[in-house]
C-alpha atoms as a PDB file:
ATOM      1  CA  UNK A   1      -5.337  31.701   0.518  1.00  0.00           C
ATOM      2  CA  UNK A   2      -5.263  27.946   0.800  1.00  0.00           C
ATOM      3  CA  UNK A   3      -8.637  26.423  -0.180  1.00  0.00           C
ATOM      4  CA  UNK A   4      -8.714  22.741   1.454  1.00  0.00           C
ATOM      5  CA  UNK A   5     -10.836  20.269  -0.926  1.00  0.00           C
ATOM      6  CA  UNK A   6     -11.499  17.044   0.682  1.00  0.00           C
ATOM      7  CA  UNK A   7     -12.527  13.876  -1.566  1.00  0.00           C
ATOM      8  CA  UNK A   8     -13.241  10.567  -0.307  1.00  0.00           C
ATOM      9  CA  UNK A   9     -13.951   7.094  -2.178  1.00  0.00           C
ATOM     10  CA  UNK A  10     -15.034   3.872  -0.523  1.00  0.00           C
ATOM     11  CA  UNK A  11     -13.944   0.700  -2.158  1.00  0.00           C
ATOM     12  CA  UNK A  12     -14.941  -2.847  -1.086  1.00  0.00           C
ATOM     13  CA  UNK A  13     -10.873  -3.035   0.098  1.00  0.00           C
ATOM     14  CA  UNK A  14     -10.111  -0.069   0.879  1.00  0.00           C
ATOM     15  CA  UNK A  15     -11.089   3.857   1.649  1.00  0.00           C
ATOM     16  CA  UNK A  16      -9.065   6.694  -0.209  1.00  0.00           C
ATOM     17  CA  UNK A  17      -9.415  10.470   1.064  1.00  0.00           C
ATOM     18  CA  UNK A  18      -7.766  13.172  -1.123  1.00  0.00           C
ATOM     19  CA  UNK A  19      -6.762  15.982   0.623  1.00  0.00           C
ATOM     20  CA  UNK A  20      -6.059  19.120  -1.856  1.00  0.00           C
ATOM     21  CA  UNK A  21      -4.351  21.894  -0.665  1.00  0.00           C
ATOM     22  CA  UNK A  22      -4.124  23.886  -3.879  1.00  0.00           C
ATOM     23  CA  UNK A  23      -0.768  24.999  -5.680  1.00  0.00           C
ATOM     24  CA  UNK A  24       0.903  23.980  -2.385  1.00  0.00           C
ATOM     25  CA  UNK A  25       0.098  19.852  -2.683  1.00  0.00           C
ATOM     26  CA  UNK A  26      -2.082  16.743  -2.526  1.00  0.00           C
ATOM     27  CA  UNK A  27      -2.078  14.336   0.416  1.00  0.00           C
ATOM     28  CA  UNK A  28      -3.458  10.579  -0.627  1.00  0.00           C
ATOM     29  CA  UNK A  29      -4.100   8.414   2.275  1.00  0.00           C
ATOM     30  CA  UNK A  30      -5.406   4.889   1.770  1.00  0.00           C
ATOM     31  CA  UNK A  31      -7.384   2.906   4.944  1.00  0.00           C
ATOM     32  CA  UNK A  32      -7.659  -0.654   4.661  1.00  0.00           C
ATOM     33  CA  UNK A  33     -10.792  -2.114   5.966  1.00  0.00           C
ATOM     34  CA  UNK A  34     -10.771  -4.514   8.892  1.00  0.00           C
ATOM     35  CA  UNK A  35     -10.413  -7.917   6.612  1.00  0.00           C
ATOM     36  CA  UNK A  36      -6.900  -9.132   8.222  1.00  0.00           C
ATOM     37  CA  UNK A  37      -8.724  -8.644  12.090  1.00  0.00           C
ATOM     38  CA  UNK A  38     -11.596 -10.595  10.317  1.00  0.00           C
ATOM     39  CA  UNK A  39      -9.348 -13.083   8.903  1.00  0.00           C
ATOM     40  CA  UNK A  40      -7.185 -13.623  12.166  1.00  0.00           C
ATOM     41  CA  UNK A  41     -10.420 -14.324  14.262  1.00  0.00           C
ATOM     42  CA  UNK A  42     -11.314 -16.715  12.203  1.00  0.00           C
ATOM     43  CA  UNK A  43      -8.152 -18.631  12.325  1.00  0.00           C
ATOM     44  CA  UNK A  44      -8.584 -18.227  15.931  1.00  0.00           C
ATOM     45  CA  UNK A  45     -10.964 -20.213  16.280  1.00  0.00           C
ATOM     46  CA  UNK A  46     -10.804 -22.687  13.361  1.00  0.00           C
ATOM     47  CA  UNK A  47      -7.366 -23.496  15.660  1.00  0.00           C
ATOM     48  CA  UNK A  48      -9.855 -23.529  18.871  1.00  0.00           C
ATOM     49  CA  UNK A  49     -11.620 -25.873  16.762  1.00  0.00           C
ATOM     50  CA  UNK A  50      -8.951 -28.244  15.871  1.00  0.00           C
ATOM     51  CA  UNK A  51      -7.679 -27.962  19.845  1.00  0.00           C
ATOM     52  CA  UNK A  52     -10.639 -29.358  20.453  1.00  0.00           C
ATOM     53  CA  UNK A  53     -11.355 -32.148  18.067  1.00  0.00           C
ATOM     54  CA  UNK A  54      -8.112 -33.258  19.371  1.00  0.00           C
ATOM     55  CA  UNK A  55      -9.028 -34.365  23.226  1.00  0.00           C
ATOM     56  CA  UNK A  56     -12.360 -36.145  21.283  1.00  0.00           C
ATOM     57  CA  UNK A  57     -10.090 -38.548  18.745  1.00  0.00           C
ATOM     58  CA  UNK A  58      -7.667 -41.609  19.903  1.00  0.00           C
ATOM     59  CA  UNK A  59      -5.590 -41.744  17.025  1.00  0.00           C
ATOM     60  CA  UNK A  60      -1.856 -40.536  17.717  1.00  0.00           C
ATOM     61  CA  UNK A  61      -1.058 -39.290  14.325  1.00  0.00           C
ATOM     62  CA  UNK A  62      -4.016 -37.240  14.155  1.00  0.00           C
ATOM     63  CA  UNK A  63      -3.434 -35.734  17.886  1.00  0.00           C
ATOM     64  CA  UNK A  64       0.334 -34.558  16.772  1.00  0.00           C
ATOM     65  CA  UNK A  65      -1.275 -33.113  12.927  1.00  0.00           C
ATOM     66  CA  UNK A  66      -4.166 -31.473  15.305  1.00  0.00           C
ATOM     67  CA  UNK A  67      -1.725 -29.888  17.574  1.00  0.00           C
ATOM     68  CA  UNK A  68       0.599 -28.913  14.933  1.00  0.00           C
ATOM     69  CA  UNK A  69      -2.048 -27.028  12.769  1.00  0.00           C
ATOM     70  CA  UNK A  70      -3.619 -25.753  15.996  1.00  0.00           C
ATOM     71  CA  UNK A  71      -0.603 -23.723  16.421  1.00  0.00           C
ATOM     72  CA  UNK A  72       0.896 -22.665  13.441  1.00  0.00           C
ATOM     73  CA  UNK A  73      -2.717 -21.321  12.075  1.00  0.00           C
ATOM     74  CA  UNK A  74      -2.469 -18.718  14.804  1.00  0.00           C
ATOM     75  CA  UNK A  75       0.973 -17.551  14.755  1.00  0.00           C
ATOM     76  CA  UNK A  76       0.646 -17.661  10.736  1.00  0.00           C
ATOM     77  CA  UNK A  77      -2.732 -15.075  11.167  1.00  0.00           C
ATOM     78  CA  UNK A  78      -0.415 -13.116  13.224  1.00  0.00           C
ATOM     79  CA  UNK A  79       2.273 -12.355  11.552  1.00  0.00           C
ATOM     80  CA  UNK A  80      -0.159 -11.679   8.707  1.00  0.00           C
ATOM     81  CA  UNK A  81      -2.121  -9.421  10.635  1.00  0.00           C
ATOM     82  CA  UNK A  82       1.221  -7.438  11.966  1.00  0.00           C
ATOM     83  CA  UNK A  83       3.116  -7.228   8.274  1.00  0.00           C
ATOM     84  CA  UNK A  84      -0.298  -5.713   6.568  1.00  0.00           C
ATOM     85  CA  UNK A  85      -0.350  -1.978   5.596  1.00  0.00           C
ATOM     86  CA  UNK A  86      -3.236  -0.901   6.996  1.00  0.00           C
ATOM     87  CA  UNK A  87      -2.859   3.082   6.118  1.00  0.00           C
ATOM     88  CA  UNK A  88      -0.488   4.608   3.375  1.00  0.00           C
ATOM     89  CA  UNK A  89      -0.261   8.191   2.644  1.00  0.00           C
ATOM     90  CA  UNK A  90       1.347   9.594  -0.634  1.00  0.00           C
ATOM     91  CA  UNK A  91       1.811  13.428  -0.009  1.00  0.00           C
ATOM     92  CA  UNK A  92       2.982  15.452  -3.253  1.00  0.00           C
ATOM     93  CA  UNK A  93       4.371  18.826  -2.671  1.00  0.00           C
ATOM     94  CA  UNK A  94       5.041  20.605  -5.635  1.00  0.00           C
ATOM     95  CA  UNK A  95       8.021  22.694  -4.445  1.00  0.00           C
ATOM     96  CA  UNK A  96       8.971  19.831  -2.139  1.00  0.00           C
ATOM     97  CA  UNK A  97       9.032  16.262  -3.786  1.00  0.00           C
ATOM     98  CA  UNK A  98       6.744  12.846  -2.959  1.00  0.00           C
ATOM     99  CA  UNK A  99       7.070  11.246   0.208  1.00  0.00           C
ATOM    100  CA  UNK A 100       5.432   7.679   1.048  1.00  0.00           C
ATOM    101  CA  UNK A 101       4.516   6.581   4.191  1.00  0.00           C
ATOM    102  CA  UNK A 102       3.117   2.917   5.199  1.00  0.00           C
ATOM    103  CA  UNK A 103       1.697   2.214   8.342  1.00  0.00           C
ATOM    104  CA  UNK A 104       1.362  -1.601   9.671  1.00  0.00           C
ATOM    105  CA  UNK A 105       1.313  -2.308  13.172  1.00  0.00           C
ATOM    106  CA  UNK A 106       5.132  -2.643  13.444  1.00  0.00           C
ATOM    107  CA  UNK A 107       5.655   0.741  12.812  1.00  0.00           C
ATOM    108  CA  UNK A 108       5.779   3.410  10.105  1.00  0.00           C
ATOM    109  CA  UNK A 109       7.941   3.637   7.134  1.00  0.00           C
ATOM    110  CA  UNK A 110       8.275   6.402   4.805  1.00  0.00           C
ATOM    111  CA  UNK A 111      10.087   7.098   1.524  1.00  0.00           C
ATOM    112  CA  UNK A 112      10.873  10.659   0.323  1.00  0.00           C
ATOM    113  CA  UNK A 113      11.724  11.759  -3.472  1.00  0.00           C
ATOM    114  CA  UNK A 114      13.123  15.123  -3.938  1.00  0.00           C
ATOM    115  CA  UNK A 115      11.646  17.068  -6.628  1.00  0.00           C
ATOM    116  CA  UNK A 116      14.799  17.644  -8.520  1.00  0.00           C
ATOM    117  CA  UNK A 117      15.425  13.977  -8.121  1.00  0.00           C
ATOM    118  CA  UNK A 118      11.563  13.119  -9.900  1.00  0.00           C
ATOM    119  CA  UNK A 119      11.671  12.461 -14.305  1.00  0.00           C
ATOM    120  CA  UNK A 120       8.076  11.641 -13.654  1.00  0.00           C
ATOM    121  CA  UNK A 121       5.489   9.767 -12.235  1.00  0.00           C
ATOM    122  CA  UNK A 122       3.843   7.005 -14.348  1.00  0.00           C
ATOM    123  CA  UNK A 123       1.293   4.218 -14.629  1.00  0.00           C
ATOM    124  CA  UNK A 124       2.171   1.172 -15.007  1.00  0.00           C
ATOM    125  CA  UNK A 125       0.933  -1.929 -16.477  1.00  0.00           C
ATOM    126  CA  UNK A 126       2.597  -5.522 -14.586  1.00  0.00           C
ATOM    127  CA  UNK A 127       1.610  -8.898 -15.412  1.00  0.00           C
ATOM    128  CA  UNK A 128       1.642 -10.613 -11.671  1.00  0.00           C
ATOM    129  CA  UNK A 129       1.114 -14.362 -11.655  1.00  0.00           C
ATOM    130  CA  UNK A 130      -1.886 -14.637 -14.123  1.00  0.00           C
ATOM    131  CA  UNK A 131      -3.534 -10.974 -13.828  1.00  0.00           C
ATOM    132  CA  UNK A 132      -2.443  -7.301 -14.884  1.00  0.00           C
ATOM    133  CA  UNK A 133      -1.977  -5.250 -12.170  1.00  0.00           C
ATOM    134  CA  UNK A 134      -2.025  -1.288 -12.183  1.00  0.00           C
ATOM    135  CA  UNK A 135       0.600   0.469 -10.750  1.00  0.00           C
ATOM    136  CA  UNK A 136       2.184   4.208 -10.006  1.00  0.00           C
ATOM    137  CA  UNK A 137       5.799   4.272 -10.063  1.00  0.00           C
ATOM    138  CA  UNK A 138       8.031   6.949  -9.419  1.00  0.00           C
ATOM    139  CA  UNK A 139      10.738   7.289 -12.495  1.00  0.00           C
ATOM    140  CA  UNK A 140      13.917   8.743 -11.143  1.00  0.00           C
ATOM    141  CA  UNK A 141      15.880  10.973 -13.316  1.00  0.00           C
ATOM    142  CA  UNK A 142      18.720   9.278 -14.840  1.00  0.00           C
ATOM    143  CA  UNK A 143      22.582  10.466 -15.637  1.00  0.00           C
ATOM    144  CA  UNK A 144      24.536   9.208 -18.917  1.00  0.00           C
ATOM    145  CA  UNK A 145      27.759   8.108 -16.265  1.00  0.00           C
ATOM    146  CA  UNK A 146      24.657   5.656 -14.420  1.00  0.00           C
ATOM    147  CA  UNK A 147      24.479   2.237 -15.199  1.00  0.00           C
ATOM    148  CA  UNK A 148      21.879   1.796 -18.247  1.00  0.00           C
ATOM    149  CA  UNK A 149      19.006  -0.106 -16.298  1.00  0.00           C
ATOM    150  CA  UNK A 150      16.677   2.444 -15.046  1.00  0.00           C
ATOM    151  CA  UNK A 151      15.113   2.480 -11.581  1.00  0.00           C
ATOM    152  CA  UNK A 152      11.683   2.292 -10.552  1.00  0.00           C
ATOM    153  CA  UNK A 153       9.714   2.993  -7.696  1.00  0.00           C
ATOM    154  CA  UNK A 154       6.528   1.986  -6.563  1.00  0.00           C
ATOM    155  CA  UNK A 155       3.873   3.655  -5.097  1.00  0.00           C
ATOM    156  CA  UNK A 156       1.026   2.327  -2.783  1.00  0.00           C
ATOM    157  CA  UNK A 157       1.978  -1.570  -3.063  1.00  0.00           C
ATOM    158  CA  UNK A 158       0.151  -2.146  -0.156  1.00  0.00           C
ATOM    159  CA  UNK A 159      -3.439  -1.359  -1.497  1.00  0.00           C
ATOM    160  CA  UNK A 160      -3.112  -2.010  -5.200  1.00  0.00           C
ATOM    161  CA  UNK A 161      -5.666   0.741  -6.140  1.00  0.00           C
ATOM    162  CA  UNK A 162      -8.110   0.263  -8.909  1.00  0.00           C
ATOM    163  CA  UNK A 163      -7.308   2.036 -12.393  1.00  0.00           C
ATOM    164  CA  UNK A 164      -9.651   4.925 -11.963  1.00  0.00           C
ATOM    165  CA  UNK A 165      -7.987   5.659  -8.467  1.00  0.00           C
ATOM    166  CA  UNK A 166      -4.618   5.776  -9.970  1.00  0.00           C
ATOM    167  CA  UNK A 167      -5.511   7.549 -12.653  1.00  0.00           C
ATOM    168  CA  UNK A 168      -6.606  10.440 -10.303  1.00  0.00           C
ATOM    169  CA  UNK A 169      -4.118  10.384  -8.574  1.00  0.00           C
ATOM    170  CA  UNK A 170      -1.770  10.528 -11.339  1.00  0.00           C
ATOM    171  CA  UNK A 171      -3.902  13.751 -12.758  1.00  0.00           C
ATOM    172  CA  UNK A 172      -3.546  15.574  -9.415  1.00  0.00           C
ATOM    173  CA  UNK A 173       0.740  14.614  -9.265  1.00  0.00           C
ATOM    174  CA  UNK A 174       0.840  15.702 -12.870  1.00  0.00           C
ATOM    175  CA  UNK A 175      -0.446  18.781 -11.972  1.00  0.00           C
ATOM    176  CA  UNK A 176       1.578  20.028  -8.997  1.00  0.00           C
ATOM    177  CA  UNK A 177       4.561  18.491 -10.854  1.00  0.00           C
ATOM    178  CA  UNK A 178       3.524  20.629 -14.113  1.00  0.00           C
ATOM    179  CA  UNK A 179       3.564  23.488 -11.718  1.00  0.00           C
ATOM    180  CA  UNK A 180       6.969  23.212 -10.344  1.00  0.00           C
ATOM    181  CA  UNK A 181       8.853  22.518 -13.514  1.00  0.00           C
ATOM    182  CA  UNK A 182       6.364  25.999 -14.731  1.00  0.00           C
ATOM    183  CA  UNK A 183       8.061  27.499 -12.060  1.00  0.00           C
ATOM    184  CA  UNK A 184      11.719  26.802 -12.408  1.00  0.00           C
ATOM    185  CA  UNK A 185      11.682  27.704 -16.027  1.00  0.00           C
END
């Protein structure tokens, strides 16, 4: 019998739900919150704004600057607002392998890892710009006849999940992991 446990965390960024499905897997699916609709009103009309401080000033170079910003603010806010992952699911099968999807609102991409294919999955630490970031990669198994730089892959870029989040999640794809290699042996 499959017992379905449902777990769900609210973050200020973002919404995780943890779908357990016992021996048989783990779906993670992240939901952003509505910040980039938020953030692409409000360009909106700061551009509104400028469009309309320009028929109230005479100077030329001002008009053109006006016009220019009142433009490119809204297709900028746009393009944001189309290239942001707004869901991502990580489902881990144990008999299966880890497949990523990422939904923005150009579509769906997804990523699958066979099992036999997995070394392990790991967290992380990356120094970005001036902070450490946490993150779950995938580590691929490696052949001696491969080049010597190893592969990584990682998971959920588009939410950047707290610590405590990832270190669920990696306790949950330990454990169906643990229970496949159990099994093949």
């Amino acid at each position: 019998m499959v017992r379905n446990r449902v777990m769900l965390r609210q973050n200020y960024d973002y919404e995780m739900r943890t779908d357990d499905f016992g021996p048989q897997g783990t779906l993670f699916t992240f939901t952003k919150r509505l910040q980039s609709k938020a953030l692409a009103l409000s360009m909106f009309v700061f551009a509104a704004g400028l469009y309309k401080s320009c028929y109230s000033s005479e100077q030329y170079f001002s008009k053109n600057f006006i016009w220019v910003v009142a433009i490119v603010l809204p297709v900028l806010a746009v393009i944001r607002s189309l290239t942001t992952v707004h869901t991502e699911t990580l489902l881990v099968m144990s008999t299966v392998g880890v497949t990523i999807k990422r939904c923005t609102l150009l579509g769906t991409t997804s990523k699958f890892f066979d099992s036999r294919h997995i070394q392990d999955i790991v967290i992380l630490e990356v120094i970005s710009m001036h902070k450490i970031v946490f993150q779950l990669v995938v580590l691929p198994k490696t052949h001696s006849s491969s080049s010597s730089k190893e592969k990584t892959f990682p998971l959920l870029l588009g939410f950047k999940p707290k610590l405590s989040d990832l270190q669920a999640i990696y306790r949950e794809t330990q454990e169906k992991l643990h229970l496949l290699n159990n099994s093949k042996r």
